[in-house]
Protein backbone atom coordinates (compact mmCIF):
# COMPACT_ATOMS: atom_id res chain seq x y z
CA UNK A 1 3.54 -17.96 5.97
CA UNK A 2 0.45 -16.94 7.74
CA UNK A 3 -2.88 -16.37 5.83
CA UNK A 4 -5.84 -14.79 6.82
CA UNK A 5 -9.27 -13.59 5.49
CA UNK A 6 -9.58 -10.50 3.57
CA UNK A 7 -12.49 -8.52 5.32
CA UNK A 8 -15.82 -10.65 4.83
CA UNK A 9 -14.68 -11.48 1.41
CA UNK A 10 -14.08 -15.22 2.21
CA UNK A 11 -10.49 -14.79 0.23
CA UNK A 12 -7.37 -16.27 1.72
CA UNK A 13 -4.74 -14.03 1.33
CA UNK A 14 -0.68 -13.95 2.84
CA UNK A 15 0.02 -11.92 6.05
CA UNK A 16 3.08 -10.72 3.46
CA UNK A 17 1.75 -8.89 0.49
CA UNK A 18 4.91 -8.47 -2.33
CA UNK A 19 4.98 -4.44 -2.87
CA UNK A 20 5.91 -3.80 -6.51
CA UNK A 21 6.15 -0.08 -7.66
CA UNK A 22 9.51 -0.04 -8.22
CA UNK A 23 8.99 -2.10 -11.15
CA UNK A 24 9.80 -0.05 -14.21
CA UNK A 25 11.52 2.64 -12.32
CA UNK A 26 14.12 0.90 -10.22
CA UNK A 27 14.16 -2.86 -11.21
CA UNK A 28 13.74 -3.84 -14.80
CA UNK A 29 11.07 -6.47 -16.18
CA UNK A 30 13.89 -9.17 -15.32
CA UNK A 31 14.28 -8.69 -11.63
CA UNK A 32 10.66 -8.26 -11.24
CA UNK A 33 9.71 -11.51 -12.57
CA UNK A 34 12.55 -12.73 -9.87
CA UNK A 35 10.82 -11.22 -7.53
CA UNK A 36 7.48 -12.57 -8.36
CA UNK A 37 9.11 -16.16 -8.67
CA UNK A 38 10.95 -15.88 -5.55
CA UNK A 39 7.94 -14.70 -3.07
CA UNK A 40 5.57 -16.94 -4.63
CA UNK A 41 8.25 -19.77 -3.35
CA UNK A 42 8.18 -18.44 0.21
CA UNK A 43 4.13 -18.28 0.22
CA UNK A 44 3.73 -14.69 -0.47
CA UNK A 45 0.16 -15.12 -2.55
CA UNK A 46 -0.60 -11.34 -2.03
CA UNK A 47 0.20 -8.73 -4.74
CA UNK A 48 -0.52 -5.26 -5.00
CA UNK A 49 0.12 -2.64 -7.91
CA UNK A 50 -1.75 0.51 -9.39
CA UNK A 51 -2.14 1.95 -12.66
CA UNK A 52 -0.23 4.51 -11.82
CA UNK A 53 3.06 2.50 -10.75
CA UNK A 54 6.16 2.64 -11.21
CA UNK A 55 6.80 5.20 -8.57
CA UNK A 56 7.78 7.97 -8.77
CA UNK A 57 5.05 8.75 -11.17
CA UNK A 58 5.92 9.32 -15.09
CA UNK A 59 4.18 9.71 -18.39
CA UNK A 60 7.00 7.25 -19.56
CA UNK A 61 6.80 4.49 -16.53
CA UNK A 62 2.86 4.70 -16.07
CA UNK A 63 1.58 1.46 -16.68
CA UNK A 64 4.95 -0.53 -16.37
CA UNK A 65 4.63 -2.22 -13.27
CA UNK A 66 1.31 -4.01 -14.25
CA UNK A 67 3.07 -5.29 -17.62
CA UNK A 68 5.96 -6.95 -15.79
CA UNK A 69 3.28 -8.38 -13.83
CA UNK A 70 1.20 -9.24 -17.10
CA UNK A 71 4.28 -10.90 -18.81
CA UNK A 72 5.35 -13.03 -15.62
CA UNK A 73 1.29 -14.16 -16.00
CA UNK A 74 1.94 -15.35 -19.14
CA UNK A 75 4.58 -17.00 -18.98
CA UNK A 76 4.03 -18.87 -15.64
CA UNK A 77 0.08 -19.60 -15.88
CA UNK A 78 0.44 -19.18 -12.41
CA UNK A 79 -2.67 -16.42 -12.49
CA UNK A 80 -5.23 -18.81 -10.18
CA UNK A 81 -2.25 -19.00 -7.52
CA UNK A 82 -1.91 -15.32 -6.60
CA UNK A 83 -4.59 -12.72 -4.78
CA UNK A 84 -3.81 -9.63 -7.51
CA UNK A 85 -5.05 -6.13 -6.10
CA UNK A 86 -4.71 -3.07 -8.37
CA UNK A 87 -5.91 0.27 -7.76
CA UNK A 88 -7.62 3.21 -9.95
CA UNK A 89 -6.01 6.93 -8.64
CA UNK A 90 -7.55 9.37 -6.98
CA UNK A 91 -8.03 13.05 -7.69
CA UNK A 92 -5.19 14.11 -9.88
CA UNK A 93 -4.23 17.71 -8.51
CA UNK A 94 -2.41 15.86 -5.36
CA UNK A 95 0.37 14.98 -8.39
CA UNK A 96 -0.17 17.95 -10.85
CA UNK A 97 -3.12 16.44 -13.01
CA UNK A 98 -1.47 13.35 -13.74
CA UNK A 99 -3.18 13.75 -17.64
CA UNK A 100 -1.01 11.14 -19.20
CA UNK A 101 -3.25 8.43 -17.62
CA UNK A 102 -6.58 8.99 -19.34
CA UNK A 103 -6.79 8.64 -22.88
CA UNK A 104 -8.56 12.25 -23.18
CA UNK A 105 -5.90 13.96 -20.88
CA UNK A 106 -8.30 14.51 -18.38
CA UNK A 107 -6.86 15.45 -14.75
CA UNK A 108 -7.53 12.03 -12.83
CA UNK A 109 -10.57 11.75 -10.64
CA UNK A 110 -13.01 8.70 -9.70
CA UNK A 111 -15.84 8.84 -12.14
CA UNK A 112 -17.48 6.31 -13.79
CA UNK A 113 -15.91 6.41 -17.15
CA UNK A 114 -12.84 7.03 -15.52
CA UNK A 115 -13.41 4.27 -13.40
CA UNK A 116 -14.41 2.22 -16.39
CA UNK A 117 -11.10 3.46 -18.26
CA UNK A 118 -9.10 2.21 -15.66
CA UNK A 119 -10.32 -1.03 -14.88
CA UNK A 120 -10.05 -2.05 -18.56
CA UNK A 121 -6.62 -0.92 -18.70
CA UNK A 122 -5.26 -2.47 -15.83
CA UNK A 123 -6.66 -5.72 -17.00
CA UNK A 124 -5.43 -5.31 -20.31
CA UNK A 125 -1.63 -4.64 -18.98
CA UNK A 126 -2.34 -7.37 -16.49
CA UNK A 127 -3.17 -10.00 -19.21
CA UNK A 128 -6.08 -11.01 -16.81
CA UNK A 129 -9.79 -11.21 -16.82
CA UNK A 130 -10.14 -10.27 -13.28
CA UNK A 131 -8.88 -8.08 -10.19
CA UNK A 132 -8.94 -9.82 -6.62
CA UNK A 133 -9.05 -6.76 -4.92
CA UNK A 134 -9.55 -3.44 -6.47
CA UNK A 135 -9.07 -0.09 -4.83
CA UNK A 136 -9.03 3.71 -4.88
CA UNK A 137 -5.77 4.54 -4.62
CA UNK A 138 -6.06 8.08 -2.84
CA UNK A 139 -9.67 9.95 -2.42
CA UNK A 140 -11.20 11.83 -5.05
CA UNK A 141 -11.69 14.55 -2.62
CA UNK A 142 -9.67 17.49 -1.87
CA UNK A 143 -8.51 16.26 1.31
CA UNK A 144 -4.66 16.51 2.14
CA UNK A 145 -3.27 13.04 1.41
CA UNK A 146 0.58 11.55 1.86
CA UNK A 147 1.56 13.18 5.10
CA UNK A 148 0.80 15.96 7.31
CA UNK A 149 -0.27 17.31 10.60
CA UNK A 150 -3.23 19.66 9.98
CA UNK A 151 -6.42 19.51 8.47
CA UNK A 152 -7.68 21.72 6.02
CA UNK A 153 -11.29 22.10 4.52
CA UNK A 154 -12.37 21.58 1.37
CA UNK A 155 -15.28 22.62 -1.14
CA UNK A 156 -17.86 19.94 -2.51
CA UNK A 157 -16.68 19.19 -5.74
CA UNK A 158 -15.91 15.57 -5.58
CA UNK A 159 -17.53 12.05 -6.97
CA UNK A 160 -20.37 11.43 -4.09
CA UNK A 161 -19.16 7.88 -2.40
CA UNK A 162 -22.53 5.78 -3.60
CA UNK A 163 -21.59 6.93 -7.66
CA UNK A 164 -18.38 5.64 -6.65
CA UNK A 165 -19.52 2.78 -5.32
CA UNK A 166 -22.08 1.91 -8.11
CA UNK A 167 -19.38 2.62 -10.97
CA UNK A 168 -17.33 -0.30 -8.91
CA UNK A 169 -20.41 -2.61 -8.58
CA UNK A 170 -20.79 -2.69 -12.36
CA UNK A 171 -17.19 -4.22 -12.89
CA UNK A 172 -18.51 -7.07 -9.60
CA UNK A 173 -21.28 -7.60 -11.33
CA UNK A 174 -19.31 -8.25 -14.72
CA UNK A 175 -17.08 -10.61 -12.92
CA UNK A 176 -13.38 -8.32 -12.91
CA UNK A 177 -13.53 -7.24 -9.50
CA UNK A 178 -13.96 -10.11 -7.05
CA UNK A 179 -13.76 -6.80 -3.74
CA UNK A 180 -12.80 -3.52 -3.35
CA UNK A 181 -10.92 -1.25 -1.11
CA UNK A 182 -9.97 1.73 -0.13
CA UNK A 183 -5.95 3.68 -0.05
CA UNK A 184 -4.65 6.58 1.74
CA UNK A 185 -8.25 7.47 3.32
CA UNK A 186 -9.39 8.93 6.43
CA UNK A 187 -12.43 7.55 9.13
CA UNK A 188 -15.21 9.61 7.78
CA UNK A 189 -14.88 8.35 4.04
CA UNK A 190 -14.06 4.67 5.65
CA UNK A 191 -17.67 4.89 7.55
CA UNK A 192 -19.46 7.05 4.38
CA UNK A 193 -18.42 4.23 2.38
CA UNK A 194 -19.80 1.34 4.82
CA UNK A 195 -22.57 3.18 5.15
CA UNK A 196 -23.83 4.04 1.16
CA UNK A 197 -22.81 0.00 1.00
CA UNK A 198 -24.90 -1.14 3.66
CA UNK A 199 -28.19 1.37 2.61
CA UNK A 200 -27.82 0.54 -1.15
CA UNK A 201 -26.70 -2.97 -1.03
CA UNK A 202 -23.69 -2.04 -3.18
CA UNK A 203 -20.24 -3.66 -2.55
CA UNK A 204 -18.40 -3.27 0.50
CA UNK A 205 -15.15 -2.21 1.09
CA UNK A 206 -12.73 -4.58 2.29
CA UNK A 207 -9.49 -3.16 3.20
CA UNK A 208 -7.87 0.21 4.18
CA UNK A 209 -4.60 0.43 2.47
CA UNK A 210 -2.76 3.39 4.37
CA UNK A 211 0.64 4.18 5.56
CA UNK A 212 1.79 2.46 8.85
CA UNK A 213 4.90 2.53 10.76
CA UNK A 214 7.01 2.72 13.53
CA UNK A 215 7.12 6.09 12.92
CA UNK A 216 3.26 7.03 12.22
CA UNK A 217 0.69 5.38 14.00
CA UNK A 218 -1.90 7.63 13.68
CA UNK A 219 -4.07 4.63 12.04
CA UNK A 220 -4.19 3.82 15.36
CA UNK A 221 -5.83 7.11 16.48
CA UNK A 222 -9.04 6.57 14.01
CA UNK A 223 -8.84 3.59 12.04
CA UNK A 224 -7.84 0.78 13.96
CA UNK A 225 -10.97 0.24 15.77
CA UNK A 226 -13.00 0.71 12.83
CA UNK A 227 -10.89 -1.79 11.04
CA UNK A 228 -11.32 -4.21 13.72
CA UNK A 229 -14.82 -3.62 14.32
CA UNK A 230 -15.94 -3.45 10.85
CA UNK A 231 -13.63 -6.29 9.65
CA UNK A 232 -11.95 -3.55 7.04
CA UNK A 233 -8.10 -4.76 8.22
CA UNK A 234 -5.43 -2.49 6.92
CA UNK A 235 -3.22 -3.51 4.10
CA UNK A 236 -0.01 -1.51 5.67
CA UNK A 237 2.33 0.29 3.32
CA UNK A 238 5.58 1.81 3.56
CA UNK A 239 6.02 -0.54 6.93
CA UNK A 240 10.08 0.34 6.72
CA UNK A 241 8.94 4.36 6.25
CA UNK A 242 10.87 4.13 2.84
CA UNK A 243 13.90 2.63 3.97
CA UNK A 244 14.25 4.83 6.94
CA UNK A 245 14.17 2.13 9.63
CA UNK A 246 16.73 -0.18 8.35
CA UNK A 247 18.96 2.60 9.45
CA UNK A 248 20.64 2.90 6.12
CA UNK A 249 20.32 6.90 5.87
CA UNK A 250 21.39 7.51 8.99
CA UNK A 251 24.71 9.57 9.41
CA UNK A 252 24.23 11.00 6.90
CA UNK A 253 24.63 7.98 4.42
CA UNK A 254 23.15 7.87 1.17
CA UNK A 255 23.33 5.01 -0.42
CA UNK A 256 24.06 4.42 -4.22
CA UNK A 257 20.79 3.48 -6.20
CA UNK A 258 18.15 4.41 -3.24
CA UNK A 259 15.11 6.11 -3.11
CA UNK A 260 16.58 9.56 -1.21
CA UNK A 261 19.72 9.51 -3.88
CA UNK A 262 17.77 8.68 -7.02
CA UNK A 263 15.08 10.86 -6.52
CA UNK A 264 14.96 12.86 -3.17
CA UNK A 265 11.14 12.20 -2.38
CA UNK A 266 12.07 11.59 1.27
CA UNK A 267 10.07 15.04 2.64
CA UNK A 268 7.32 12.76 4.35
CA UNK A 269 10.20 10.89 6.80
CA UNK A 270 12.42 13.97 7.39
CA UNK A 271 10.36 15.87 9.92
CA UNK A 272 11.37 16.74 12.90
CA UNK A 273 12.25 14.21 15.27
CA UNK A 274 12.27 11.58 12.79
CA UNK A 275 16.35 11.18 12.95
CA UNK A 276 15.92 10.69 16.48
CA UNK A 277 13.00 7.76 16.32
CA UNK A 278 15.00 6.20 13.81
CA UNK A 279 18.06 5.73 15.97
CA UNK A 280 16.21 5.06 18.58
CA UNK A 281 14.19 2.18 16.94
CA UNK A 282 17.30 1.33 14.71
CA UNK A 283 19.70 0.61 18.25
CA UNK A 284 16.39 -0.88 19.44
CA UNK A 285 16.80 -3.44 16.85
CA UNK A 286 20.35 -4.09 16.81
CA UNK A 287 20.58 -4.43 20.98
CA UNK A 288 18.21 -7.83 20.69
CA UNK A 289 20.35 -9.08 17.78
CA UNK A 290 17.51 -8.49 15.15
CA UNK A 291 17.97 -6.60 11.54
CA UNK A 292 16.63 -3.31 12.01
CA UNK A 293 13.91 -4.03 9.13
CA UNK A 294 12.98 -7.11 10.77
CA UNK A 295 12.05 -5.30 13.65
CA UNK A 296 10.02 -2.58 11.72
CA UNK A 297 7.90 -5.34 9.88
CA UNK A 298 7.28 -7.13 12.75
CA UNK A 299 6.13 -4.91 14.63
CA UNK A 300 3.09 -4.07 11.90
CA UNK A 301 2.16 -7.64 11.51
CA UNK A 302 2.10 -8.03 15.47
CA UNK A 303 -1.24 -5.12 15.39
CA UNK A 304 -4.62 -7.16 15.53
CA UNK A 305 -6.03 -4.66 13.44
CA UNK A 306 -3.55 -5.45 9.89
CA UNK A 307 -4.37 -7.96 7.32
CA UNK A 308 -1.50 -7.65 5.54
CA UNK A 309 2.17 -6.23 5.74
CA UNK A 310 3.43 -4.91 2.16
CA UNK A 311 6.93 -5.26 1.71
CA UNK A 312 8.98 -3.56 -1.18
CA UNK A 313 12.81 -4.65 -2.30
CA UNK A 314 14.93 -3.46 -5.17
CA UNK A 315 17.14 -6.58 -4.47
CA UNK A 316 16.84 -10.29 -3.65
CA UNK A 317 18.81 -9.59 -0.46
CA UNK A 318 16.19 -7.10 0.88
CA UNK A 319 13.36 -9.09 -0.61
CA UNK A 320 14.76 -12.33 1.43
CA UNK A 321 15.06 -9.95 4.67
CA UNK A 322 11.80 -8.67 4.31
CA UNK A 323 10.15 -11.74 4.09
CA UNK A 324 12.12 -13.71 7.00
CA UNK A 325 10.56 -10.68 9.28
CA UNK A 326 7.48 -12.31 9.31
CA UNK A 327 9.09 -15.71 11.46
CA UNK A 328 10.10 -13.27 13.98
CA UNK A 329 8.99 -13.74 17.31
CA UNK A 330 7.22 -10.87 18.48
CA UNK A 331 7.47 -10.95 22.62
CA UNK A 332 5.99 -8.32 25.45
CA UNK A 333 9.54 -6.98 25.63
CA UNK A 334 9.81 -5.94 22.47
CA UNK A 335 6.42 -4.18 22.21
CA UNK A 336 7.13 -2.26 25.59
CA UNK A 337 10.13 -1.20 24.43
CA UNK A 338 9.00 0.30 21.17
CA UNK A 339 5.78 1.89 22.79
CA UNK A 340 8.23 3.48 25.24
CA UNK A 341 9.87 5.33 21.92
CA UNK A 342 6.59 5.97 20.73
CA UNK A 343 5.72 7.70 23.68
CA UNK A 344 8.69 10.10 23.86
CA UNK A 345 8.50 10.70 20.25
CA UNK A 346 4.91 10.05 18.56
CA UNK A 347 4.66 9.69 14.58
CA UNK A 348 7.20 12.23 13.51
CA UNK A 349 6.37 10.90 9.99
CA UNK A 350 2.47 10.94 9.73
C-alpha cells in the first residue's frame, strides 16, 4: 500500500481509503468490524464515514455506521493506527429536511451550533476524542448536488463560507479536528473557501471529496487543476459508479442483496449512454485479463490529481478485490484505451 500526504496537513494517509456506509444498512456491526480488521491488515489506514451514514439515509440507521466504528475502537485500541474522517451534512432540502439528525428537528444546514451538534455527536458515536479529517458533506447552498447536467441559480440564503470556516476552527483549536475538507462541491466554493482561509488565517481545506469515475470525469473539467495546484487532492468516491463497472447489472441482471434490487437509487448511473460505457469499459477490462473493478479503481488512483481511492464492499470477496486493484499495473495502453471510450462517450453519469 501506497501512502501519501493529505494536502499540506503533514498526515500520512493510504492511497485506499475503506468506504463504510453500508454499515447499518447492508452489513451488520459483525461484518463491519471484519471489514475494519481485514483492511487494516492489508494497510488500508484511511477511513471515512458521516453522521448521516448508513446509506440510504434513515431516521432508524442515522448514526449506525459511526457506532460500528466506535465499538471496533473499543475493542481493538487500535484508534492511534487509523486516519478517521467524518463529515457534518449539508443543507437538508437535497434529502427532504433530514430533521431526525438535529436534536431540535431542525432541517440540516452548516451553522455553528449545528456544526457544534454534529461534531460532538460524531465523536460521541465514534468513542473518540478527535476527527483526522472532518468535512462538509454536501454544500449548505442551494446548488444542485449528486448528479446532473445543468446549472441552476440560486438565492443567498446560505451559511457565508468564513462563518463556516470559523465554526470549524473552534473544534481545531479545541483539539477534535486535526483538518478539514470539503464533499460533493463545485470550483467556486473550493477557491471561496481557500480564499476566506488564506485572508482570515482560518483553517484550510484539505481535500475535495467528490464523485469520480470512469463514467464522470467532469472533476477533471474544474477541479483537477485546482486540486493539483492548490494541493486540495480529491478523496474519490463511488470509483466503481455504484457497482456499475464491475459489469454485474448488465443484461439486465440484478443481483440478490445489491444496491439497484434493495433499494433502486441507481437514477445517477442510468442515463443515457451509460449501458453503453459500461460494456464498453466492462469488455475493456475483461480483453487484458483484469476484473472489471480492478480496472475501474485503477484507473482513479493512476490521476495525479487523487489522494485517495474510496472503496466500498458488502462482502469480504469484493472488499479483497477492491483492495488488490491498487497492485495493478497501470500502463500507456490501458489509459489510451479508456480515454478512447471517454471520448466517444463522455461522463454519461456526472
Amino acid at each position: 500500500m501506497d501512502y501519501v500526504e493529505l494536502g499540506r496537513t503533514g498526515i500520512q494517509v493510504s492511497r485506499c481509503c475503506l468506504g463504510t456506509m453500508t454499515w447499518g444498512s447492508q452489513n451488520s456491526e459483525e461484518e463491519a468490524h471484519a471489514q475494519m480488521d481485514y483492511a487494516l491488515g492489508r494497510g488500508v489506514t484511511f477511513w471515512d464515514t458521516a453522521e448521516m451514514y448508513a446509506s440510504p439515509p434513515t431516521a432508524e440507521t442515522q448514526g449506525s455506521t459511526e457506532r460500528y466504528i466506535g465499538s471496533w475502537l473499543a475493542k481493538t485500541g487500535r484508534r492511534k493506527d487509523i486516519v478517521l474522517a467524518s463529515k457534518v451534512a449539508g443543507r437538508g432540502s437535497a434529502f427532504g429536511g433530514l430533521p431526525w439528525m438535529r436534536a431540535d428537528g431542525a432541517s440540516t444546514r452548516q451553522t455553528k451550533a449545528q456544526i457544534d451538534e454534529a461534531v460532538e455527536g460524531s465523536l460521541r458515536r465514534l468513542q473518540t476524542d478527535y476527527l483526522d479529517l472532518y468535512q462538509l458533506h454536501w454544500p449548505d447552498r442551494a446548488v444542485r448536488v449528486f448528479g446532473g447536467q445543468t446549472y441552476k441559480d440560486y438565492d443567498d440564503d446560505y451559511e457565508r463560507f468564513g462563518d463556516i470556516l470559523e465554526a470549524l476552527d473552534a473544534h481545531v483549536k479545541k483539539g477534535s479536528i486535526r483538518s478539514i475538507g470539503v464533499s460533493n462541491e463545485f470550483p467556486w466554493g473550493v477557491m471561496k473557501f481557500l480564499a476566506e482561509s488564506e485572508r482570515r488565517g482560518l483553517p484550510r481545506i484539505a481535500s475535495i471529496q467528490n464523485a469520480y469515475h470512469l463514467a464522470n470525469r467532469v472533476f477533471e473539467y474544474g477541479l483537477a487543476e485546482i486540486a493539483m495546484r492548490e494541493q486540495v487532492g480529491l478523496l474519490a468516491y463511488s470509483p466503481l459508479a455504484q457497482g456499475q463497472l464491475t459489469g454485474k447489472y448488465l443484461g439486465g441482471n440484478l443481483p440478490e442483496g445489491s444496491r439497484k434490487a434493495l433499494y433502486n437509487r441507481m437514477q445517477r448511473y442510468e442515463g443515457p449512454g451509460a449501458i453503453e460505457a459500461f460494456t464498453a469499459y466492462v469488455d475493456l477490462a475483461r480483453q487484458n485479463g483484469l476484473d472489471p473493478a480492478q480496472l475501474a479503481l485503477k484507473f482513479v488512483d493512476a490521476r495525479p490529481f487523487v489522494t485517495a481511492t474510496i472503496i466500498g464492499a458488502t462482502s469480504m470477496d469484493q472488499l479483497k478485490t477492491d483492495i488488490d486493484a491498487f497492485d495493478v499495473e497501470w500502463t500507456e495502453e490501458l489509459e489510451k484505451a479508456v480515454n478512447a471510450i471517454h471520448a466517444a462517450r463522455p461522463n454519461p453519469c456526472p
